[in-house]
N, C-alpha and C. Protein backbone atom coordinates (compact mmCIF):
# COMPACT_ATOMS: atom_id res chain seq x y z
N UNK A 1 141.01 67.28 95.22
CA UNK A 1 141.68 68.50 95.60
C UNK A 1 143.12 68.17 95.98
N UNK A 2 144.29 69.17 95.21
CA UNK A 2 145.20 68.91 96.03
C UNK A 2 146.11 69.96 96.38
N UNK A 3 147.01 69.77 97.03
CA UNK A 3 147.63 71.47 98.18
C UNK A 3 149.16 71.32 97.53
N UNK A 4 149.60 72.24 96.56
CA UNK A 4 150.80 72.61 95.97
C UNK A 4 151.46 73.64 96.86
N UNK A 5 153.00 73.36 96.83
CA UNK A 5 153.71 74.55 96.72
C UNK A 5 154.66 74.71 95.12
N UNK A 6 154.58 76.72 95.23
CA UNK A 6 155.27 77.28 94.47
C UNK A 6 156.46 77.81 94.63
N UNK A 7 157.41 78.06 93.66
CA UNK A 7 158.46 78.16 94.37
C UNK A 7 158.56 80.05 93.73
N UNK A 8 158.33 81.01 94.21
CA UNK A 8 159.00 82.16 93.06
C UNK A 8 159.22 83.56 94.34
N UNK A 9 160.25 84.31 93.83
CA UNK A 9 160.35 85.36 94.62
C UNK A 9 159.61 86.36 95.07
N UNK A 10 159.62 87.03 96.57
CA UNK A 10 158.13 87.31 96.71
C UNK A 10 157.87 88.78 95.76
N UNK A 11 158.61 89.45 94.79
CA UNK A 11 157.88 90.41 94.39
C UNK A 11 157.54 89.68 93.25
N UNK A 12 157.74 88.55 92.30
CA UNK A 12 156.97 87.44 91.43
C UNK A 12 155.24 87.04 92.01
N UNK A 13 155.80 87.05 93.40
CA UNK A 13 154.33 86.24 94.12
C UNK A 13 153.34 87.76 94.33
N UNK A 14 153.64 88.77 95.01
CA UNK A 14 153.25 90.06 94.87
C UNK A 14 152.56 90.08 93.71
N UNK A 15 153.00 90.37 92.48
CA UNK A 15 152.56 90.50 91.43
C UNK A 15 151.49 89.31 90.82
N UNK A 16 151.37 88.20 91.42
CA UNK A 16 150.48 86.97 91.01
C UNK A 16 149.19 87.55 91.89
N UNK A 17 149.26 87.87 93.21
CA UNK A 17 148.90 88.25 94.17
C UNK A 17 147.64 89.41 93.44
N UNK A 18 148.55 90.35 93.14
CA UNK A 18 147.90 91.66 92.90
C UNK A 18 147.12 90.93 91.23
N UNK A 19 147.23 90.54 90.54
CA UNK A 19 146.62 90.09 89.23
C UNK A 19 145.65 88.81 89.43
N UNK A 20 145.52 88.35 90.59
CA UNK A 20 144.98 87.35 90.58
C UNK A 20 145.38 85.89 89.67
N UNK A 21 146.54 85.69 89.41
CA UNK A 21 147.03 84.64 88.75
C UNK A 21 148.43 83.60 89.42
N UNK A 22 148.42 82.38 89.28
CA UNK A 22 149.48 82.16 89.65
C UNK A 22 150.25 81.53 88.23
N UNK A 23 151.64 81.46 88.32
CA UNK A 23 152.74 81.19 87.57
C UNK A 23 153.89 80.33 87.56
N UNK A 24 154.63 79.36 87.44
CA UNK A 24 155.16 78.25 87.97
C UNK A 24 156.35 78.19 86.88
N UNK A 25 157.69 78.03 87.17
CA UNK A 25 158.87 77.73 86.10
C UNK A 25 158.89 78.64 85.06
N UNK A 26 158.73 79.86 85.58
CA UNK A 26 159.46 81.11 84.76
C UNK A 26 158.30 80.99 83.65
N UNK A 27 157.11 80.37 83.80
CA UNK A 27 156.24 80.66 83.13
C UNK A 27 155.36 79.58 82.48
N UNK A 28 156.51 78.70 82.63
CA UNK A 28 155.99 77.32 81.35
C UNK A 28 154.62 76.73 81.73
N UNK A 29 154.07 76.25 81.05
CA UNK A 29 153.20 75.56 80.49
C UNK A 29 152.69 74.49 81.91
N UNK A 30 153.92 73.69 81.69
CA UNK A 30 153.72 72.29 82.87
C UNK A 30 153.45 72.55 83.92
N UNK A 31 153.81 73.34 83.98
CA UNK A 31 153.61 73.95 85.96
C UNK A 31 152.43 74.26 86.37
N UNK A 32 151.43 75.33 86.01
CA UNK A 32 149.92 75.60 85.75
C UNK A 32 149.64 74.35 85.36
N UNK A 33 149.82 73.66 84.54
CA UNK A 33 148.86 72.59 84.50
C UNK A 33 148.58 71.36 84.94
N UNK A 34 149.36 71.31 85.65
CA UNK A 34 149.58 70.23 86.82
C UNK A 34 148.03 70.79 87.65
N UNK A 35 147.82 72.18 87.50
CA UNK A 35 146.95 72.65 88.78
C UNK A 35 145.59 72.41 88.63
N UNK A 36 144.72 71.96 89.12
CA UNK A 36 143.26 71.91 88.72
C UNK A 36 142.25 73.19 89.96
N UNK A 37 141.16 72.97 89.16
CA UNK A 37 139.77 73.82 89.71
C UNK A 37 139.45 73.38 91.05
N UNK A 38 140.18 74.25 92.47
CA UNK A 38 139.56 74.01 93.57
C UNK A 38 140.99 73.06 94.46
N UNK A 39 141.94 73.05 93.73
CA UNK A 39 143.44 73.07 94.41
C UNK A 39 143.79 74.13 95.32
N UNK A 40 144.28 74.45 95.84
CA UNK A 40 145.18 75.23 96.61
C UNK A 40 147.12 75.45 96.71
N UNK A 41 147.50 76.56 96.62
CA UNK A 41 148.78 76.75 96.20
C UNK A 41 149.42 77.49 97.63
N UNK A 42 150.27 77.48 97.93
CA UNK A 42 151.02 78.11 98.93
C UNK A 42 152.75 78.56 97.74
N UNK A 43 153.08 79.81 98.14
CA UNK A 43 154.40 80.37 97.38
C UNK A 43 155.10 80.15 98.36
N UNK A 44 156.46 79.38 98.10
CA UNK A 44 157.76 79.92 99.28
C UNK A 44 158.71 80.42 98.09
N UNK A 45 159.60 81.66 99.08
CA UNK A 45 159.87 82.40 98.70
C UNK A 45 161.31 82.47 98.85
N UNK A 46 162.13 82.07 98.37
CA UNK A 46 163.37 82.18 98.81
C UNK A 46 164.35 83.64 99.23
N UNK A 47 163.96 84.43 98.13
CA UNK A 47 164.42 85.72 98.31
C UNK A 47 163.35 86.92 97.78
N UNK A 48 163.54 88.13 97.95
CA UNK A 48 162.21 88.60 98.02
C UNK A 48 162.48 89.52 96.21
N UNK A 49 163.68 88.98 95.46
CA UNK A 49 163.64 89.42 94.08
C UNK A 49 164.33 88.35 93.50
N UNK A 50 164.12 88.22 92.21
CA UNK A 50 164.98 87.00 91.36
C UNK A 50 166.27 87.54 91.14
N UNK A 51 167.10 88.31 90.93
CA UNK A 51 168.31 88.79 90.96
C UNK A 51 168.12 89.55 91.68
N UNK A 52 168.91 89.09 92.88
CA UNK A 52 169.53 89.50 94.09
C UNK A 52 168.66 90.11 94.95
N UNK A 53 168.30 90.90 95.28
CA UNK A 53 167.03 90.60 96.54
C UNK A 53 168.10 90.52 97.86
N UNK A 54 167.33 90.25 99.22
CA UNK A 54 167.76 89.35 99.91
C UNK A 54 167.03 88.39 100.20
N UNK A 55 167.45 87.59 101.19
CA UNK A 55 167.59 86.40 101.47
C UNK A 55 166.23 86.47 102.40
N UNK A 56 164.94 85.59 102.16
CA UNK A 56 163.58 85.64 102.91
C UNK A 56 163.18 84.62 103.53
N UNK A 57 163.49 83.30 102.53
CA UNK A 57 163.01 81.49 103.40
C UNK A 57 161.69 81.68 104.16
N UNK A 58 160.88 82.44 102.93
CA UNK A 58 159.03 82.33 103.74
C UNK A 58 158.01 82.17 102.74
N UNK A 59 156.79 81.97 103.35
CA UNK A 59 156.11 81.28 102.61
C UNK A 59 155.38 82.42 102.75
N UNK A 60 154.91 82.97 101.41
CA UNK A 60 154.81 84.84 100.95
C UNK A 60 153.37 84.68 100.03
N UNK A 61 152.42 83.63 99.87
CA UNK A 61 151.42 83.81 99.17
C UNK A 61 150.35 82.74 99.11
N UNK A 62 149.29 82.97 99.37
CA UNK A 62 148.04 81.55 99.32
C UNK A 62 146.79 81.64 98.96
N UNK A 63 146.61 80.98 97.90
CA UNK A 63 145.44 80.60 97.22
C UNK A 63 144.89 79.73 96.98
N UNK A 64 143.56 79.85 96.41
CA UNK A 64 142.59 78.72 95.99
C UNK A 64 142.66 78.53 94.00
N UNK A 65 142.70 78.06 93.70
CA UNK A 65 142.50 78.17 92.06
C UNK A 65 141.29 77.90 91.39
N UNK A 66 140.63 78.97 90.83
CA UNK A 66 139.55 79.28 90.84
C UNK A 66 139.39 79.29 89.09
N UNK A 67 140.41 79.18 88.04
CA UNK A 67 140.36 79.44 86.85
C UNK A 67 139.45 78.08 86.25
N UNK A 68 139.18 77.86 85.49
CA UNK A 68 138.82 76.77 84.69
C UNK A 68 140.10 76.34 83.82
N UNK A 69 141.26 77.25 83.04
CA UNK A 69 141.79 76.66 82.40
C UNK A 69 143.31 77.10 82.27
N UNK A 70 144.15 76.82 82.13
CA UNK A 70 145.83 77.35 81.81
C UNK A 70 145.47 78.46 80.22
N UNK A 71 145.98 79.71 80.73
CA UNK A 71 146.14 80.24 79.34
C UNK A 71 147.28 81.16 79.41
N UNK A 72 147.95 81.56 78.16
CA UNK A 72 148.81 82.60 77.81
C UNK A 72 148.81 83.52 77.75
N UNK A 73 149.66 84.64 78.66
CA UNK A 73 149.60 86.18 78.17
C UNK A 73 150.55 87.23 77.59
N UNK A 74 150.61 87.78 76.92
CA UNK A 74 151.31 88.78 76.31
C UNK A 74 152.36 89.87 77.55
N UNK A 75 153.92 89.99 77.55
CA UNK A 75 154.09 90.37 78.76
C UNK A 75 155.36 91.31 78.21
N UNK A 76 155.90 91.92 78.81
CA UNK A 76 157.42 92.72 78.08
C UNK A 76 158.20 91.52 77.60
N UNK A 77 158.92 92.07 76.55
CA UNK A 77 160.02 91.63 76.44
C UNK A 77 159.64 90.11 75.40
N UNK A 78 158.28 90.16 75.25
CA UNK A 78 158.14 88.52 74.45
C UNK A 78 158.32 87.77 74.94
N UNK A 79 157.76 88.21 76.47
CA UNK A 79 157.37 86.57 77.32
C UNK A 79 156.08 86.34 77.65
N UNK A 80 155.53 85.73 77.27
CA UNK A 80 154.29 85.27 77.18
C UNK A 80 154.34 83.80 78.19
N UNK A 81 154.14 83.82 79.35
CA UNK A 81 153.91 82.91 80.26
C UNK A 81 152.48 82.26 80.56
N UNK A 82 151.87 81.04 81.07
CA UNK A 82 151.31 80.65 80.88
C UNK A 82 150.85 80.89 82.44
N UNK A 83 149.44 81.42 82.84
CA UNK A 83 148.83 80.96 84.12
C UNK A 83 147.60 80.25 84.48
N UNK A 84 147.57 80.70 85.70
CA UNK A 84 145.82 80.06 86.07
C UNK A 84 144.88 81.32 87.05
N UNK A 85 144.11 81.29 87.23
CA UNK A 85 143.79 82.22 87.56
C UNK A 85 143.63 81.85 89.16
N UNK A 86 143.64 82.52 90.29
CA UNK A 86 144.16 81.81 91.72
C UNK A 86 142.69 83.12 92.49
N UNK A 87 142.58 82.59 93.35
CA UNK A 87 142.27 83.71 94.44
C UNK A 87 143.03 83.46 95.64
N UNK A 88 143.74 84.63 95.92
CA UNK A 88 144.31 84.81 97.15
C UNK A 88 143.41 85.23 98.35
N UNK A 89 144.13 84.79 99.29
CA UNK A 89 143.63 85.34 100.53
C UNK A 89 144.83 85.90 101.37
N UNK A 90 144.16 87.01 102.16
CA UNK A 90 144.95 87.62 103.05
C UNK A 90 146.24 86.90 104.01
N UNK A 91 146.98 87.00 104.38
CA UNK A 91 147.87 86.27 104.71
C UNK A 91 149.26 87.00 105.19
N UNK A 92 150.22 86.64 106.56
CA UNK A 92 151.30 87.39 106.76
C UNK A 92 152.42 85.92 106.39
N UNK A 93 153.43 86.96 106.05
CA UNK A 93 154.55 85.82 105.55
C UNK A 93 155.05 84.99 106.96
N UNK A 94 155.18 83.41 106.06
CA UNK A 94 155.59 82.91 107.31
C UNK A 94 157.03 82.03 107.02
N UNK A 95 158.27 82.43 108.03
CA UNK A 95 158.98 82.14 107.46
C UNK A 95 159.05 80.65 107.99
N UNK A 96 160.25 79.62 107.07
CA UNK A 96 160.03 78.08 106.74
C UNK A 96 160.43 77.47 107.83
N UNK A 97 161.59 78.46 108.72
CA UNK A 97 162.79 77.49 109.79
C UNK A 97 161.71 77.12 111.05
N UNK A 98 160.73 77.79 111.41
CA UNK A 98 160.49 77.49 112.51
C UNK A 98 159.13 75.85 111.90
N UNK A 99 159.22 75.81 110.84
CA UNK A 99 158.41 74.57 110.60
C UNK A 99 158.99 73.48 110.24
N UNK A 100 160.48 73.13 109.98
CA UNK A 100 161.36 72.47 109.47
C UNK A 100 161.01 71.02 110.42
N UNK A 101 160.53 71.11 111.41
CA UNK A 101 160.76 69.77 112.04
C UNK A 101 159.23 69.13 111.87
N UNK A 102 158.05 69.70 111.58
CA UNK A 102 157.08 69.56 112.05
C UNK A 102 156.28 69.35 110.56
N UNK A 103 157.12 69.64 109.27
CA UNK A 103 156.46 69.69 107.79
C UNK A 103 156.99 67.96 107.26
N UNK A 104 156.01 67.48 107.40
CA UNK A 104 156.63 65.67 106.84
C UNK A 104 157.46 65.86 105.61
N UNK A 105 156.69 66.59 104.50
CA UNK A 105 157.69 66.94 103.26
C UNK A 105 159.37 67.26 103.24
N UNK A 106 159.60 67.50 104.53
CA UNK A 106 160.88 68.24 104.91
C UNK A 106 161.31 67.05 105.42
N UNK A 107 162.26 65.72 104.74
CA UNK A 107 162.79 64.46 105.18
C UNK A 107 163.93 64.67 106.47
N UNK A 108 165.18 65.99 106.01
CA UNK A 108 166.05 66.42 106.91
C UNK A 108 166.80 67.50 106.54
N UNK A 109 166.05 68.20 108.00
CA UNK A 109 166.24 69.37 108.22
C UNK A 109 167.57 70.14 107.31
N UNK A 110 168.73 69.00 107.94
CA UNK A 110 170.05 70.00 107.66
C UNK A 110 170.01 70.27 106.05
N UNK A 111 168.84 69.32 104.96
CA UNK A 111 169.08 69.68 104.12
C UNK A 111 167.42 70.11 103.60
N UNK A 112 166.81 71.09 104.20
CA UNK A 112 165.15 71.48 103.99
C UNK A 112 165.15 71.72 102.49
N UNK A 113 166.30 72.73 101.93
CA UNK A 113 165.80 73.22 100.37
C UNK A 113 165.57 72.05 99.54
N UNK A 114 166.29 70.81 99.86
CA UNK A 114 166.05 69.56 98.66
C UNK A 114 164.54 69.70 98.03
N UNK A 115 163.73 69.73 98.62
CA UNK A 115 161.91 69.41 98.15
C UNK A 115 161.68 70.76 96.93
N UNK A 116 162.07 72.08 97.49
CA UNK A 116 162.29 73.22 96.44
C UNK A 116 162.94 73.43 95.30
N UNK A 117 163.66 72.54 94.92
CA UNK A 117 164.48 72.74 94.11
C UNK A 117 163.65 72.75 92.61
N UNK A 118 162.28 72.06 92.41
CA UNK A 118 161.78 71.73 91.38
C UNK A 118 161.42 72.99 90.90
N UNK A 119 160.90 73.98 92.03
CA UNK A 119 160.32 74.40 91.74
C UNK A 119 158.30 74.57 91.84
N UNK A 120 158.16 72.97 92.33
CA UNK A 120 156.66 72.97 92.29
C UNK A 120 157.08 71.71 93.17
N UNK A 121 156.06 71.52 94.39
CA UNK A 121 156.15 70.16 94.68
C UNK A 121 154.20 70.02 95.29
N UNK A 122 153.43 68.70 94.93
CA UNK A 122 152.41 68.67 95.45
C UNK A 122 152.95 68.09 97.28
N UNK A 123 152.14 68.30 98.22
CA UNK A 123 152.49 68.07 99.80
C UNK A 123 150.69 68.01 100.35
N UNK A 124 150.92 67.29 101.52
CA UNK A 124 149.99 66.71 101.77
C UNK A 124 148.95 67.83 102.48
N UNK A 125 147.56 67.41 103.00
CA UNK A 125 146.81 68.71 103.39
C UNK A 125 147.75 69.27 104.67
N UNK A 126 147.86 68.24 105.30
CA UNK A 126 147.96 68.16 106.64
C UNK A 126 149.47 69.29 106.70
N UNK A 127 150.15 69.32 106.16
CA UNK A 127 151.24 70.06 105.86
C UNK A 127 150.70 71.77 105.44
N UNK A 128 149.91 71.80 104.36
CA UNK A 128 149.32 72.68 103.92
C UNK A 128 148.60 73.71 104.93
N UNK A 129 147.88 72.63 105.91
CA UNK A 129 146.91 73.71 106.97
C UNK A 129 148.03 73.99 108.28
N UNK A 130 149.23 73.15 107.94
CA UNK A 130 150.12 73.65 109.09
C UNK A 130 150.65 75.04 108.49
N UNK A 131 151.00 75.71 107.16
CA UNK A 131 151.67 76.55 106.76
C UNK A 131 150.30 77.43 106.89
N UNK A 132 149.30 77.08 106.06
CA UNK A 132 148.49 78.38 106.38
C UNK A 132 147.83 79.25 107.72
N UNK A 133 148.01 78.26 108.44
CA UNK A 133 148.16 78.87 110.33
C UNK A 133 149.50 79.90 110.62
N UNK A 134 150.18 79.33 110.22
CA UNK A 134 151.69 80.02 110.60
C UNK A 134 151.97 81.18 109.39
N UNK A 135 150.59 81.30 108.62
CA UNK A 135 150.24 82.25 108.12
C UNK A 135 149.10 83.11 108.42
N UNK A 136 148.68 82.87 109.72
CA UNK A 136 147.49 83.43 109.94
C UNK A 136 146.02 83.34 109.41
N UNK A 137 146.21 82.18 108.21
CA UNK A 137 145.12 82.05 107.44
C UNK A 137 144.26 80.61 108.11
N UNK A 138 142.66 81.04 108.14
CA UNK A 138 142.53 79.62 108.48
C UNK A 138 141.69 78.85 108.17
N UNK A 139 142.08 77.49 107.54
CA UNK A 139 141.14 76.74 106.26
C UNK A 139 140.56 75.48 107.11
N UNK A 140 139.73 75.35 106.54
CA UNK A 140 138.97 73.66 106.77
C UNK A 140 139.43 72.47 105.71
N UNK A 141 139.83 71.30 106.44
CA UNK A 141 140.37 70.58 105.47
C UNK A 141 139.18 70.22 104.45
């Protein structure tokens, strides 16, 4: 088992949320499939739309991945993105600053976004059950 974060805006994560799927790098392929059966995903959220939005720095979505396999779907516009199928659980957004000192993944502070930038980073449980508390959610390692 292992405990991912995602990186996508929260009406992206909303919409994974409400469909039961998650989605990684604007759709591609690599990202889902990094994920296996019985992983867990946490979304941070930088802003709460991909063009322009404002400004959120929270962690806006959490699941278990429950699919068996990465597949493709048919979407506007001839984007066909690749997911997995996730179950969410209930959860209030939690934003990142008040965990900055206390998330090992986070090397230094003054520069927290470095680890986000990929887009996907795997992080340890122990990190994982700290975000899903400060999400109200609460898991057994």
């Amino acid at each position: 088992m292992k405990y991912w974060i995602g990186v996508a805006c929260k009406n992206h994560v909303q919409r994974g949320i409400a469909g039961g799927f998650a989605q990684l790098g604007h759709g591609k392929r690599s990202g889902v499939a990094k994920l296996n059966t019985g992983d867990w995903i946490i979304y941070y959220s930088p802003r709460t739309e991909l063009e322009g939005g404002e400004t959120l720095q929270a962690f806006t979505g959490i699941g278990n991945v429950i699919g068996e396999k990465v597949y493709q779907v048919s979407s506007e516009n001839s984007f066909c993105p690749y997911r997995r199928d996730v179950k969410f659980l209930a959860a209030t957004d939690a934003p990142i600053k008040p965990l900055l000192r206390v998330l090992s993944f986070i090397k230094d502070p003054q520069r927290w976004g470095h680890p986000f930038r990929a887009g996907q980073l795997e992080i340890p449980a122990a990190d994982f059950l700290t975000i899903a508390t400060a999400m109200n959610v609460t898991l057994k390692p």
